[in-house]
Protein backbone atom coordinates (compact mmCIF):
# COMPACT_ATOMS: atom_id res chain seq x y z
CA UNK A 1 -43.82 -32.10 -11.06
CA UNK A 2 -43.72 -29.30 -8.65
CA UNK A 3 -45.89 -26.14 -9.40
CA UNK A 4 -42.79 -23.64 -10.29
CA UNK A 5 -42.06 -25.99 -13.62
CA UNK A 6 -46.21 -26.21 -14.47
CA UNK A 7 -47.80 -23.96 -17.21
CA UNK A 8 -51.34 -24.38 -17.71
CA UNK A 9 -51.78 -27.83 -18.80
CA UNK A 10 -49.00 -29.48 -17.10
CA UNK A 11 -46.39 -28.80 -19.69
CA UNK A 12 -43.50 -26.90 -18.14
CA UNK A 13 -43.20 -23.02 -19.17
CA UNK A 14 -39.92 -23.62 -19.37
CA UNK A 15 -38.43 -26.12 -22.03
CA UNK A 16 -35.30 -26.60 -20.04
CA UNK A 17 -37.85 -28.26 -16.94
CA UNK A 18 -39.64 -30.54 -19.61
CA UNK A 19 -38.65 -34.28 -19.80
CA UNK A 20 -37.96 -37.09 -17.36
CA UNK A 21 -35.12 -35.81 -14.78
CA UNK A 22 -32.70 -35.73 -13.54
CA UNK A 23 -31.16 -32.38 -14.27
CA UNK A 24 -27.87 -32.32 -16.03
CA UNK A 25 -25.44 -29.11 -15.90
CA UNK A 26 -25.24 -27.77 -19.10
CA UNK A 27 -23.40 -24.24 -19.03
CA UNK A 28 -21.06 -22.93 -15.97
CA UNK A 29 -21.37 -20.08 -14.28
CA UNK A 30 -18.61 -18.26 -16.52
CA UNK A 31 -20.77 -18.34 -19.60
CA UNK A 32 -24.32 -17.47 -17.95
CA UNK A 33 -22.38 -14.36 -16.55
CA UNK A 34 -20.90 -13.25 -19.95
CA UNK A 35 -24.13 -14.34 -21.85
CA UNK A 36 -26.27 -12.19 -19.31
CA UNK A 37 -23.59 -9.17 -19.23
CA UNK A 38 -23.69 -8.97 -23.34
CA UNK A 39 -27.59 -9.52 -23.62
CA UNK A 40 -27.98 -6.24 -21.32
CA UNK A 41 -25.13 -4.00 -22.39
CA UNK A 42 -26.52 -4.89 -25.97
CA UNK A 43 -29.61 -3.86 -25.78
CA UNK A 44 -28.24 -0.58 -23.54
CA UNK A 45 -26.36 0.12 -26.61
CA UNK A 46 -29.28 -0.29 -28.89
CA UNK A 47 -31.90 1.76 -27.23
CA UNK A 48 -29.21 4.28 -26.40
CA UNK A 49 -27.86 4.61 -30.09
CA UNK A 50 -31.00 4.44 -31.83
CA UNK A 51 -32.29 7.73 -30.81
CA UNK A 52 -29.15 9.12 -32.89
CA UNK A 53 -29.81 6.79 -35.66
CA UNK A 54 -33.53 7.57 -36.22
CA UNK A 55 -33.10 11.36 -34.57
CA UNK A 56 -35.59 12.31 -37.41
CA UNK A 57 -38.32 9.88 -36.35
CA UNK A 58 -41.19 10.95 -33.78
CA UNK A 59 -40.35 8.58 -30.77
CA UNK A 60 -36.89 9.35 -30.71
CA UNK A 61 -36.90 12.98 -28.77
CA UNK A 62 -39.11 10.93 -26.42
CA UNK A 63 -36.24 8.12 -26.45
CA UNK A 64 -33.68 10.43 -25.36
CA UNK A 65 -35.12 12.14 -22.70
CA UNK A 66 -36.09 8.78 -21.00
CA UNK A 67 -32.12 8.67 -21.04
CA UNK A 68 -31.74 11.96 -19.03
CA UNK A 69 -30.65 13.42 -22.42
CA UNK A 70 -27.96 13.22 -24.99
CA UNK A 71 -25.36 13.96 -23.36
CA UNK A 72 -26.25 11.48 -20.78
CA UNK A 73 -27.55 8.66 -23.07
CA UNK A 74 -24.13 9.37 -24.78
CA UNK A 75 -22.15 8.15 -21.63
CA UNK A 76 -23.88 5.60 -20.91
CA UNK A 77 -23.58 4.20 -24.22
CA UNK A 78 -20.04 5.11 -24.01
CA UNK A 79 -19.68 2.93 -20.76
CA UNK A 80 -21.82 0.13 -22.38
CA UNK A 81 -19.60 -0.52 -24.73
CA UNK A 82 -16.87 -0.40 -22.69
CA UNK A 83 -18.66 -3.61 -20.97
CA UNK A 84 -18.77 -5.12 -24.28
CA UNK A 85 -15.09 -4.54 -25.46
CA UNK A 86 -13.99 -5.87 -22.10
CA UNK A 87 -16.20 -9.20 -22.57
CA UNK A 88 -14.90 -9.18 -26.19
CA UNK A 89 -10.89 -9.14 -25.10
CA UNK A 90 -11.63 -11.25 -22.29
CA UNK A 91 -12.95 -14.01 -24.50
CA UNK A 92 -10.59 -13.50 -26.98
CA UNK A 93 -8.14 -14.02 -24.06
CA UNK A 94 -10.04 -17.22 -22.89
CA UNK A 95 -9.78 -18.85 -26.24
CA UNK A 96 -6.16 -18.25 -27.26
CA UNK A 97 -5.04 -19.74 -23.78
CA UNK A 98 -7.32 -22.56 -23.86
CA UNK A 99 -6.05 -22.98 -27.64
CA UNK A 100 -2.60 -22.98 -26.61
CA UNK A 101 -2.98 -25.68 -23.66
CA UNK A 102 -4.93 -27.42 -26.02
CA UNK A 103 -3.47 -31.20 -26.18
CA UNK A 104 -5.48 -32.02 -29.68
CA UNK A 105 -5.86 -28.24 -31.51
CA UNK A 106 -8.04 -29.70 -34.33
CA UNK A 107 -10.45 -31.36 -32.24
CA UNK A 108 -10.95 -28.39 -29.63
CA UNK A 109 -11.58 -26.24 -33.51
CA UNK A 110 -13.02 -28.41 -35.72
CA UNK A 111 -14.30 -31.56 -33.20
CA UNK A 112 -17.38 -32.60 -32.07
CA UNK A 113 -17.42 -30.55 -28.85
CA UNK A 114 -16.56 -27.38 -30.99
CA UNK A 115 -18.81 -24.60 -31.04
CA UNK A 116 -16.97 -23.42 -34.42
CA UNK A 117 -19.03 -24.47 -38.05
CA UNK A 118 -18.00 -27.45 -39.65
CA UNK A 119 -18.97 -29.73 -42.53
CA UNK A 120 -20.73 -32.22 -40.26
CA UNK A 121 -23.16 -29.13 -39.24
CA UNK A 122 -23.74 -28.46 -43.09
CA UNK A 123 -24.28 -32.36 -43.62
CA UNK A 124 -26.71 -31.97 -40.61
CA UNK A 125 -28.44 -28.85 -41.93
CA UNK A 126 -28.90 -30.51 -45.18
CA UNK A 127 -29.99 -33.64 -43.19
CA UNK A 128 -32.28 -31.57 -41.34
CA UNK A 129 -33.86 -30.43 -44.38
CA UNK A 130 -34.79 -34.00 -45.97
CA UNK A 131 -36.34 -34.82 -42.34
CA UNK A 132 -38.74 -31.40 -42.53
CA UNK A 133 -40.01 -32.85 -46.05
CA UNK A 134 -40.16 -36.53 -44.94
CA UNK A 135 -37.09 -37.58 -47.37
CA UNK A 136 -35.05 -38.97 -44.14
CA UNK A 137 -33.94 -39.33 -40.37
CA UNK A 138 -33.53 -36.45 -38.24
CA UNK A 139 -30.34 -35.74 -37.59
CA UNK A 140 -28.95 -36.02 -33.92
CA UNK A 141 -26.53 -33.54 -32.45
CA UNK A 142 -23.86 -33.49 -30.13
CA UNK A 143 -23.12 -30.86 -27.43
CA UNK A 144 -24.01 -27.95 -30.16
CA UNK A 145 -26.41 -27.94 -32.99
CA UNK A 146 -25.33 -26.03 -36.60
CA UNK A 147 -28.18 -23.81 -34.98
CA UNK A 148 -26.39 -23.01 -32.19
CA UNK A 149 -23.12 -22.27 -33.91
CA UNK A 150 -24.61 -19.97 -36.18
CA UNK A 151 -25.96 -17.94 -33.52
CA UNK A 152 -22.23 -18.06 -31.85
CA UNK A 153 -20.98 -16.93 -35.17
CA UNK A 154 -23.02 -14.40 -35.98
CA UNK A 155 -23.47 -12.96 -32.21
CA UNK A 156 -19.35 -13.18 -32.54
CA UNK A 157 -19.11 -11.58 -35.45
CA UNK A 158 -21.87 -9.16 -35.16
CA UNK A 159 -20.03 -7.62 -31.93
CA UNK A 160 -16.69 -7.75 -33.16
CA UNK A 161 -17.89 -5.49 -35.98
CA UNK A 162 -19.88 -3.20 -33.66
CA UNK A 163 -17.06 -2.88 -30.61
CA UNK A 164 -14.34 -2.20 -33.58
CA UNK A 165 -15.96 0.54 -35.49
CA UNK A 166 -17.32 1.66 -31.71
CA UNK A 167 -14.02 2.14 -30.41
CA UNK A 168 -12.91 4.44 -33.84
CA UNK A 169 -15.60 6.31 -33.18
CA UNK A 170 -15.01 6.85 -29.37
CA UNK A 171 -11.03 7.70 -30.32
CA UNK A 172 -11.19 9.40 -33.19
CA UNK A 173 -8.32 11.68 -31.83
CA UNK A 174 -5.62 8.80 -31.45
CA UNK A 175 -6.85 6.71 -34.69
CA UNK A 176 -7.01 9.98 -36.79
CA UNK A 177 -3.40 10.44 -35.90
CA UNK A 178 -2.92 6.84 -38.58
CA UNK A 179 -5.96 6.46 -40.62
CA UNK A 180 -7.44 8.38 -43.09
CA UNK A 181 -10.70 10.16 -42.52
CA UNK A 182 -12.87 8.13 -44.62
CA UNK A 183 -12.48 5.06 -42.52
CA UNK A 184 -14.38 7.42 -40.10
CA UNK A 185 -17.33 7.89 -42.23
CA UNK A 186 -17.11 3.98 -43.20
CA UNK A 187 -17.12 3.22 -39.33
CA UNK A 188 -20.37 5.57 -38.56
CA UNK A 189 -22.01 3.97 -41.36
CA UNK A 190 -21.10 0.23 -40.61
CA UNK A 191 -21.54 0.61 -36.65
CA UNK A 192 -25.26 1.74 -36.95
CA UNK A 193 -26.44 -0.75 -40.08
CA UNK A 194 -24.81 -3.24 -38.08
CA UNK A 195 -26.49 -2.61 -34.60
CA UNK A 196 -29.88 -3.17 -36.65
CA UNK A 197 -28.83 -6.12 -38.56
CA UNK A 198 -27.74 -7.76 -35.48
CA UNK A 199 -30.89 -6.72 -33.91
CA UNK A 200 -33.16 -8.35 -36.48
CA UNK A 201 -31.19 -11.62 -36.61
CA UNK A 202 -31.13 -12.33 -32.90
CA UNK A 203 -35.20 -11.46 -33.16
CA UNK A 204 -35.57 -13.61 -36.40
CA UNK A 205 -33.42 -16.35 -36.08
CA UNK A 206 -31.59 -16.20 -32.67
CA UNK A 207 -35.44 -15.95 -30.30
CA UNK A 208 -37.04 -17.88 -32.70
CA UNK A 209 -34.90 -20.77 -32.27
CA UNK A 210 -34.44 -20.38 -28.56
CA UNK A 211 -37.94 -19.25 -27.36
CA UNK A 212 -40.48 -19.38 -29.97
CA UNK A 213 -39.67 -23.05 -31.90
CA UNK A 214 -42.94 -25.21 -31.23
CA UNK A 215 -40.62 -27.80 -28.80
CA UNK A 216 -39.64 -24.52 -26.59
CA UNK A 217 -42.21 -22.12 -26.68
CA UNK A 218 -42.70 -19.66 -24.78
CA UNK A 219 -38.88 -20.07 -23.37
CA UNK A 220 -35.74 -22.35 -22.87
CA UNK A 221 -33.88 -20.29 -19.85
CA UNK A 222 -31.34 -23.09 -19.93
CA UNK A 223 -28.91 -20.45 -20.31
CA UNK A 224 -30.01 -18.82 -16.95
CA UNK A 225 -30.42 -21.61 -15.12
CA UNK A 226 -27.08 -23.65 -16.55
CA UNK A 227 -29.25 -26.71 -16.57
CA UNK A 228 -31.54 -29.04 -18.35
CA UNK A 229 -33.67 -32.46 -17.76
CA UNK A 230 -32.43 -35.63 -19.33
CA UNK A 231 -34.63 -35.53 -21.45
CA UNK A 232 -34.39 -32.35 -22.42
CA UNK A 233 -30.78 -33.35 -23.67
CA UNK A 234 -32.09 -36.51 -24.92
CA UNK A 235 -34.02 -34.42 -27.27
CA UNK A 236 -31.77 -31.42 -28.09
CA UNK A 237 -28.97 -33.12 -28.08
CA UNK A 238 -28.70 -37.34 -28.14
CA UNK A 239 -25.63 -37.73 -28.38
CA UNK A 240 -24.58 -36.17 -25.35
CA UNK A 241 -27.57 -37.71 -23.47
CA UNK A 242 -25.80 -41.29 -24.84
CA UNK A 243 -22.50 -40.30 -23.35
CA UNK A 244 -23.66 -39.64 -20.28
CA UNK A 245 -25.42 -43.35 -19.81
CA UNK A 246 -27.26 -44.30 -17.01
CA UNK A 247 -27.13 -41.43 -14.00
CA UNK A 248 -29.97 -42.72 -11.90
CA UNK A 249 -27.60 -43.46 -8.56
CA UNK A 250 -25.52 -40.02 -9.87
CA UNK A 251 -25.24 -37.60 -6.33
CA UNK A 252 -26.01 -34.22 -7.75
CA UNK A 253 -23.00 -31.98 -8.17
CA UNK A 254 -23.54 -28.14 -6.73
CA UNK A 255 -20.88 -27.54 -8.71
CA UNK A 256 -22.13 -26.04 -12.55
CA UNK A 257 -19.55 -29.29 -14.37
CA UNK A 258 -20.54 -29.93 -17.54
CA UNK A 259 -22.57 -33.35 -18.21
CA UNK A 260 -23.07 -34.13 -14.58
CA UNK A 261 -26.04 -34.42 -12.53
CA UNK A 262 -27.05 -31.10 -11.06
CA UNK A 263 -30.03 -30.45 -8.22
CA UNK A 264 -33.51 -28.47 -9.49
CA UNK A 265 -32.11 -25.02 -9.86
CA UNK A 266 -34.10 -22.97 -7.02
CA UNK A 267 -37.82 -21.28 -7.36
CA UNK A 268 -36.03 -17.50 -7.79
CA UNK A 269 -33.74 -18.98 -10.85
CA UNK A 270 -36.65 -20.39 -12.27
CA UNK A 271 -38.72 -16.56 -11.95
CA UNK A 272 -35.72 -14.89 -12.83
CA UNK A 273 -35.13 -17.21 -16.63
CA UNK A 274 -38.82 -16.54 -17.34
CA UNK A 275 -39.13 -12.76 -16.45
CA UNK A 276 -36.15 -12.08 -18.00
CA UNK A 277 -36.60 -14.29 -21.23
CA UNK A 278 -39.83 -12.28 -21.97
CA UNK A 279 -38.10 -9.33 -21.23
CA UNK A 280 -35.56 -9.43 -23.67
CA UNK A 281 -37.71 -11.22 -26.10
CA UNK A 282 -40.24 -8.03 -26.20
CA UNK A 283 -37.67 -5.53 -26.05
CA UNK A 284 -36.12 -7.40 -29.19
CA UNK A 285 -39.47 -6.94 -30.50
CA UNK A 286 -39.68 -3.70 -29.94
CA UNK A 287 -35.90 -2.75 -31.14
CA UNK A 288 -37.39 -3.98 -34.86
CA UNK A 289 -40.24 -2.28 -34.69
CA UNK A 290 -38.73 0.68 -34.23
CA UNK A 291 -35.88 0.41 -36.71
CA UNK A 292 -38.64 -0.28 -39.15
CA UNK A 293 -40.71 2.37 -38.36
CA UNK A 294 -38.31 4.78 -39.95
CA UNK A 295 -38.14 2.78 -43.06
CA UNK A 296 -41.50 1.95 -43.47
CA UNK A 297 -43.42 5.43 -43.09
């Protein structure tokens, strides 16, 4: 094992290097971009809005000016959300064309490559359960875990809330001119409960799961680096491992295609997945900590 994958005792800092290799492309380059785009424009967003939210609160005069101000934290959370509105449509784009060239709609929804909730992943979550009290097998997932679709459905949802009541907010002028003004007052109220909700699941549930479960801890930057070890997928997700069969004598593609062999990503991949999953994992941190401050004292 080289020295870039070792932490302390041998065990790779990152999950995604653990296991017997080779590496497998998990995630193209499309959806690292878009994950890493709506991870930073988030938490722009965030630390830009919460000053407004909590403007009563000690740290948030000090929040502000670290912005240049509020007229200038204003714009940029302005132009944030602009980022995320544009990644919203864009995906909403992507999916409705790849829905309509779709040869077999219901297994591209409700299959096992889906990345929508089904009743297998509630069979698995109740499976799941009966393995974490010793009552059965654990159950073994395909391509996505009902984990991993939750966190797509609420990081989904969670936007499509925020960008919607955002962009009332940012045009009140030309959606005054057909709604009534309450929906106004309803969208202020929504957009900033929201922000914090969706804040305190991706720190609960959506870092637990990827950073801080006893298997990944302190990180998985599979989503930075697009790839994992076979055994990696062997133990996140079997059934794809199965599929694949026996890729000893696979050439490695350059090429980020899904389920084949891919080379080591390179040493300044690896640094960037760590820095930045402890980056965003502390700043999630602190986003909570903050939002509870106000409630708490």
């Amino acid at each position: 094992m080289k020295r870039r994958d070792v932490f302390f005792d041998g065990v790779a800092l990152d999950a995604a290097h653990r296991g017997r290799r080779p590496y497998i492309w998990r995630f193209t380059v499309g959806q690292r971009v878009l994950h890493g785009v709506l991870v930073v424009a988030f938490f722009v967003l965030a630390f830009t809005g919460l000053p407004l939210r909590f403007s009563c609160v000690v740290w948030a005069p000090r929040l502000m000016a670290l912005w240049g101000g509020a007229r200038t934290a204003g714009l940029i959370h302005r132009w944030a959300g602009g980022v995320v509105l544009a990644c919203f449509a864009g995906y909403l784009g992507y999916a409705a064309v790849a829905l309509v060239r779709a040869r077999d709609r219901r297994a591209l929804l409700w299959g096992p490559e889906s990345i929508l909730l089904g009743w297998r992943d509630f069979r698995e979550f109740w499976q799941m359960l009966r393995w974490a009290v010793g009552k059965g097998e654990r159950p073994r997932f395909g391509r996505y875990s009902y984990r991993e679709k939750f966190n797509y459905l609420m990081v989904f949802a969670g936007l499509g809330v925020i960008a919607a009541s955002g962009l009332l907010l940012w045009f009140p002028e030309f959606f005054g001119r057909f709604l009534p003004g309450v929906v106004f007052n309803v969208a202020t109220i929504v957009h900033s409960y929201q922000v914090m909700l969706l804040a305190a699941l991706i720190v609960a549930y959506h870092f637990f799961d990827v950073h801080l479960r006893s298997t990944k801890f302190p990180l998985d930057g599979v989503m930075v680096t697009g790839r994992a070890t076979l055994g990696y997928m062997e133990e996140e997700h079997p059934l794809v491992a199965e599929r694949l069969g026996d890729v000893a004598g696979q050439a490695p593609s350059p090429r980020p295609v899904a389920d084949r062999v891919a080379p080591p990503p390179p040493r300044w991949l690896g640094v960037l997945s760590a820095a930045s999953g402890m980056l965003f994992l502390a700043l999630g941190v602190l986003l909570v900590v903050l939002g509870l401050w106000d409630v708490l004292c």
